[in-house]
N, C-alpha and C. Protein backbone atom coordinates (compact mmCIF):
# COMPACT_ATOMS: atom_id res chain seq x y z
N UNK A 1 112.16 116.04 111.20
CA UNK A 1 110.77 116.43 111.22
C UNK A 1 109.91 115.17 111.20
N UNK A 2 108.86 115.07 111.98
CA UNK A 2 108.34 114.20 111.85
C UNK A 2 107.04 114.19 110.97
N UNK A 3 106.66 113.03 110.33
CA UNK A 3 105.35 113.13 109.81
C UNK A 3 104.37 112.97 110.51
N UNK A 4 103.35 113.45 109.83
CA UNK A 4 102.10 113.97 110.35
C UNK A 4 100.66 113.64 109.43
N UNK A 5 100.26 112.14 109.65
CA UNK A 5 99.22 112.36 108.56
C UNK A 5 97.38 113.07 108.68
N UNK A 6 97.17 113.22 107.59
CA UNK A 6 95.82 113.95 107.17
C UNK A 6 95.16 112.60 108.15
N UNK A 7 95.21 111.58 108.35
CA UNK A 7 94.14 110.72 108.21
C UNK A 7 94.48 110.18 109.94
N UNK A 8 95.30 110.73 110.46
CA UNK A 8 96.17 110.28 112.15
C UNK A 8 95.01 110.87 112.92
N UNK A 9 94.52 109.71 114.19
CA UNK A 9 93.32 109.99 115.17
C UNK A 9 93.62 108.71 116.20
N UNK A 10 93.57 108.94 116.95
CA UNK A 10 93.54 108.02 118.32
C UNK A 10 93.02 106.51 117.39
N UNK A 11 92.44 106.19 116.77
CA UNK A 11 91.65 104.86 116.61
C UNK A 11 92.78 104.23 115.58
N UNK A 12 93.32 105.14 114.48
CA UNK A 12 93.97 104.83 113.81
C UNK A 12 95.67 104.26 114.15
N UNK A 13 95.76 105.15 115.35
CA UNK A 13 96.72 105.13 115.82
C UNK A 13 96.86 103.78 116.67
N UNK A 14 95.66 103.46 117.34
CA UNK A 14 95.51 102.32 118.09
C UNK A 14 95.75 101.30 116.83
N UNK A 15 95.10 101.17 116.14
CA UNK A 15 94.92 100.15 115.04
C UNK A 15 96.39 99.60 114.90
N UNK A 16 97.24 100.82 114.18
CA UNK A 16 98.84 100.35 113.99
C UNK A 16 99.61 99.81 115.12
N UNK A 17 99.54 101.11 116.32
CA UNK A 17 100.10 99.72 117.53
C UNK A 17 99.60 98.61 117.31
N UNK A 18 98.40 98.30 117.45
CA UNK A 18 98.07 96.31 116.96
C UNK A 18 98.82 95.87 116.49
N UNK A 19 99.14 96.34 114.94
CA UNK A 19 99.89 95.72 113.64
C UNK A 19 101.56 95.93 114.49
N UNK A 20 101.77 96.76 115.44
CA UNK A 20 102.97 96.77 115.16
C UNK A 20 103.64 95.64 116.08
N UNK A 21 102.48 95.32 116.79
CA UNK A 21 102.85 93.75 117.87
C UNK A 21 102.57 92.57 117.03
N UNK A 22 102.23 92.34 115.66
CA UNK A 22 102.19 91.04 115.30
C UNK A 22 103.62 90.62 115.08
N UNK A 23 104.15 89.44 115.27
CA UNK A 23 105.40 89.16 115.14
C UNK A 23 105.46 88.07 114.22
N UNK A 24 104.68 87.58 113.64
CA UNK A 24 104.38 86.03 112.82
C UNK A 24 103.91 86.43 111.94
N UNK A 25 103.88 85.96 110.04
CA UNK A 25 102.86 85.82 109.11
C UNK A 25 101.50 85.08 109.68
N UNK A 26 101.19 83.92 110.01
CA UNK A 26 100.74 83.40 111.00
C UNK A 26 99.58 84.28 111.84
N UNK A 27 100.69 85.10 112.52
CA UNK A 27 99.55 86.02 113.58
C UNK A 27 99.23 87.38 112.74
N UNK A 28 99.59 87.47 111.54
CA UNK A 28 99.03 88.37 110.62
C UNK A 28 97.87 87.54 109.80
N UNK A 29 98.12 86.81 109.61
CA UNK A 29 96.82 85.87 109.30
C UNK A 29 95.37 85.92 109.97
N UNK A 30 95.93 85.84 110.95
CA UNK A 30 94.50 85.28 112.04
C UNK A 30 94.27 86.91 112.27
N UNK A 31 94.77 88.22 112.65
CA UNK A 31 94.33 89.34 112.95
C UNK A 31 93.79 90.06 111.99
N UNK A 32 93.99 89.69 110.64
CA UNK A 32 94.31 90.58 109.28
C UNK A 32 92.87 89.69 108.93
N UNK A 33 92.59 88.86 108.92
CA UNK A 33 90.86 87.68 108.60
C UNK A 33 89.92 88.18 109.63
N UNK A 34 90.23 88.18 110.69
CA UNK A 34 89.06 88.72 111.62
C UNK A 34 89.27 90.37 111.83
N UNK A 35 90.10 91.51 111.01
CA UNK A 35 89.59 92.70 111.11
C UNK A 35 89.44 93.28 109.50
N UNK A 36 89.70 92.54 108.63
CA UNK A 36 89.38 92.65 107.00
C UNK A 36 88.41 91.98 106.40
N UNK A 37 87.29 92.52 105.72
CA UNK A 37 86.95 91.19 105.02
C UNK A 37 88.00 90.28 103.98
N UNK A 38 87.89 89.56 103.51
CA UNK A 38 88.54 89.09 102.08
C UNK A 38 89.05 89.99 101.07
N UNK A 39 88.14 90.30 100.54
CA UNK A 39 88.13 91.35 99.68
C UNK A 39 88.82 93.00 99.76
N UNK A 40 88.81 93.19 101.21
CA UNK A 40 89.90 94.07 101.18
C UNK A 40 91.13 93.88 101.34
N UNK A 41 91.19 92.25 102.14
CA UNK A 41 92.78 91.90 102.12
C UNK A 41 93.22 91.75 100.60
N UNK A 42 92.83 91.34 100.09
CA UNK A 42 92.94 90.85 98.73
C UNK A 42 93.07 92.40 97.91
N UNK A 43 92.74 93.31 98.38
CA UNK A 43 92.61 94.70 97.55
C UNK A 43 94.27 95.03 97.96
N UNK A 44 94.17 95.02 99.21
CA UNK A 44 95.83 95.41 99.87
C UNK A 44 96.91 95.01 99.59
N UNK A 45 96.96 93.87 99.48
CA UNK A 45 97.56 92.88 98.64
C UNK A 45 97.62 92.93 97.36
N UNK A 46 96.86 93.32 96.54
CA UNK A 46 96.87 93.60 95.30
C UNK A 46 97.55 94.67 94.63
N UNK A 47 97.64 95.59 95.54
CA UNK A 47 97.67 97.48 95.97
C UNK A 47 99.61 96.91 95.22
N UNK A 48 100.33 96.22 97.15
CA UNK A 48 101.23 96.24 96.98
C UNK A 48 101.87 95.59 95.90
N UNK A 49 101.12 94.34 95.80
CA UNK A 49 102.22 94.00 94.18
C UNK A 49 102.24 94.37 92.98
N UNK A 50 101.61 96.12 93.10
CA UNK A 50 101.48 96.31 92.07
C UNK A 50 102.29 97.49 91.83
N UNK A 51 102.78 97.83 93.38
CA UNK A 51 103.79 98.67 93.22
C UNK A 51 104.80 98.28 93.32
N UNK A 52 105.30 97.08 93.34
CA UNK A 52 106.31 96.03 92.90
C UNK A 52 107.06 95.96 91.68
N UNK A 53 105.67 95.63 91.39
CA UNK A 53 105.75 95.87 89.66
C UNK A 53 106.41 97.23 89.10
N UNK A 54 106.02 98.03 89.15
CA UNK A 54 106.11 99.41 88.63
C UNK A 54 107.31 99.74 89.27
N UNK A 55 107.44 99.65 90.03
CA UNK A 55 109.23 99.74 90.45
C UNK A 55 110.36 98.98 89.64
N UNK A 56 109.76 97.74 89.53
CA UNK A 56 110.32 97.23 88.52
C UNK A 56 109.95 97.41 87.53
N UNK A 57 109.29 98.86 86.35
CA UNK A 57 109.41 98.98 85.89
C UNK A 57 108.11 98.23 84.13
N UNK A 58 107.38 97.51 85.38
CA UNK A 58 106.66 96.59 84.15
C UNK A 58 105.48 97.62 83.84
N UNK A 59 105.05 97.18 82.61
CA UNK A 59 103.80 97.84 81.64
C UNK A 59 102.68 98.32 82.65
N UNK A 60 101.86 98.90 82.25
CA UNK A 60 100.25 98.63 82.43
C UNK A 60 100.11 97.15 82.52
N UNK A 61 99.73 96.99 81.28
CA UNK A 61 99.42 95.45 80.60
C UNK A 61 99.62 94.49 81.10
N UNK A 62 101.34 94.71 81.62
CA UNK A 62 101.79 92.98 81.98
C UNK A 62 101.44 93.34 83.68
N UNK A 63 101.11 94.44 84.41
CA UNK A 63 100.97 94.42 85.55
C UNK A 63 99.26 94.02 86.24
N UNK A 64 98.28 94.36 84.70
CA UNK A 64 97.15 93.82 84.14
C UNK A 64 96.87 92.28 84.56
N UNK A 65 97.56 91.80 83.57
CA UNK A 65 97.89 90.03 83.23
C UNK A 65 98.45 89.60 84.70
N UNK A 66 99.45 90.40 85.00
CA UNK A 66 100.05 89.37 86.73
C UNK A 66 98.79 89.28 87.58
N UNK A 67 98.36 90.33 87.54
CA UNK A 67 97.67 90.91 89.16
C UNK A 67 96.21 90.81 88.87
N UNK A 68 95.66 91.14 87.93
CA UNK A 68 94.25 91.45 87.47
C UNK A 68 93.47 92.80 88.34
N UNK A 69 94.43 93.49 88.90
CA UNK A 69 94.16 94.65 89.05
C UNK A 69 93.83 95.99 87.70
N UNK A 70 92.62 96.64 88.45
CA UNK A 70 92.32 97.38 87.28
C UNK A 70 93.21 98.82 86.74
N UNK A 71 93.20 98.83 85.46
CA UNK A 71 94.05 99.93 85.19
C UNK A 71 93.74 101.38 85.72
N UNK A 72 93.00 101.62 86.63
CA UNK A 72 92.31 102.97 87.50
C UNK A 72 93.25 102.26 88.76
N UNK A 73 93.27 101.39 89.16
CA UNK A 73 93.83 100.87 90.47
C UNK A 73 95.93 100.99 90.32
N UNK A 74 95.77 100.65 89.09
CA UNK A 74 97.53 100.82 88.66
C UNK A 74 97.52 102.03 88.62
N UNK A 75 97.13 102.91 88.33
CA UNK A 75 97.44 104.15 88.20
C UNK A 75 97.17 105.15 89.52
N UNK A 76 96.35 104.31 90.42
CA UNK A 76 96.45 104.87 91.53
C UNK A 76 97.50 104.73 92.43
N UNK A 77 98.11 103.67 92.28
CA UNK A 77 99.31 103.51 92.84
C UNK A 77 100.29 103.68 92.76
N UNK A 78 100.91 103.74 91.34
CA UNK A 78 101.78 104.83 90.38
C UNK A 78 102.00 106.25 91.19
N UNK A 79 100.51 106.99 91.08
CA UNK A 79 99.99 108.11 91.58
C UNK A 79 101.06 108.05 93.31
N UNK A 80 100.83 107.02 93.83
CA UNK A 80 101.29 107.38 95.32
C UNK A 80 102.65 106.81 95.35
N UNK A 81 103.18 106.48 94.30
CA UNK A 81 104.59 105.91 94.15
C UNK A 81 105.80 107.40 94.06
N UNK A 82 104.98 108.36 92.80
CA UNK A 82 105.42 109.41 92.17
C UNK A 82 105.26 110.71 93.42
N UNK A 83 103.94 110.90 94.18
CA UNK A 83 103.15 112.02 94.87
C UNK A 83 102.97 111.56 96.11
N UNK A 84 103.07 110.25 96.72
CA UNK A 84 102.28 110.11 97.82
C UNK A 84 103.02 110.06 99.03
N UNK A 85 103.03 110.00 100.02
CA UNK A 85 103.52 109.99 101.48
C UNK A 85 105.03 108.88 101.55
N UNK A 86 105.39 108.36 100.37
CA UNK A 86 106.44 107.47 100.37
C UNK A 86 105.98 106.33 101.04
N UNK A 87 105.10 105.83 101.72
CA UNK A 87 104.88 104.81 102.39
C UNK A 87 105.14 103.52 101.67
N UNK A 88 104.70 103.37 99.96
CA UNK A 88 105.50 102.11 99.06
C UNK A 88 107.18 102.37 99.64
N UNK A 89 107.22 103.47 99.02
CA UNK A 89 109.04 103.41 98.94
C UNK A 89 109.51 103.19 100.18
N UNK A 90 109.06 103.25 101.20
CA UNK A 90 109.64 102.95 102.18
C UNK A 90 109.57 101.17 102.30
N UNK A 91 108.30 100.71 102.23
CA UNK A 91 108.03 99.44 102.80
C UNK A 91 108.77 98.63 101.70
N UNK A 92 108.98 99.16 99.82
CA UNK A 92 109.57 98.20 99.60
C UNK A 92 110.92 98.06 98.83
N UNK A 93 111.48 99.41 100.09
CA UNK A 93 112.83 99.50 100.20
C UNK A 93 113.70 98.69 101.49
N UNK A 94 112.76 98.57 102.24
CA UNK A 94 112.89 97.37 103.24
C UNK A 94 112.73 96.04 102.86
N UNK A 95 111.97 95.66 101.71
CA UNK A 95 111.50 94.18 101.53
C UNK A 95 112.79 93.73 100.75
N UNK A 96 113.83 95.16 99.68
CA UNK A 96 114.24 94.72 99.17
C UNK A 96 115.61 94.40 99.94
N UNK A 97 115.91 95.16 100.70
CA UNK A 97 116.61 94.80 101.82
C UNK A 97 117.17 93.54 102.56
N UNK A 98 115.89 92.45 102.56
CA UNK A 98 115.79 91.23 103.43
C UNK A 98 116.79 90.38 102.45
């Protein structure tokens, strides 16, 4: 069966083909700065190591102290770790992979 998301539309869809031709950190750099501000890369980024964390099992607190992500933001991610579309578990069942 395939998935099917709430949020899937031609633009979105375009968007990921993009991402799915970067082949470099490098050329994720330069595409990911000129279609993010800062601040959301930095949110995304934040997102994932925080479900890092929690896979591994660490606190609130110490995931607090690593990341300085807020405890509404840990728990949102928790939230999509436990309920959400698997998209963590997938991506960092692959990372652990490498």
């Amino acid at each position: 069966m395939t998935y099917r998301s709430k949020l899937q539309d031609p633009f979105t869809d375009g968007l990921f083909q993009a991402i799915l031709k970067l082949e470099t950190i490098e050329e994720c750099y330069r595409f990911f700065e000129d279609v993010c501000t800062i601040k959301e890369l930095q949110s995304i980024s934040q997102r994932l190591e925080v479900a890092k964390l929690l896979k591994e099992g660490k606190t609130y607190n110490e995931i607090e102290d690593k990341t300085g992500a807020s405890t509404a933001t840990i728990s949102r991610v928790n939230r999509c770790l436990h309920y959400g579309a698997d998209g963590y578990k997938l991506i960092l069942s692959r990372l652990e992979d490498e």
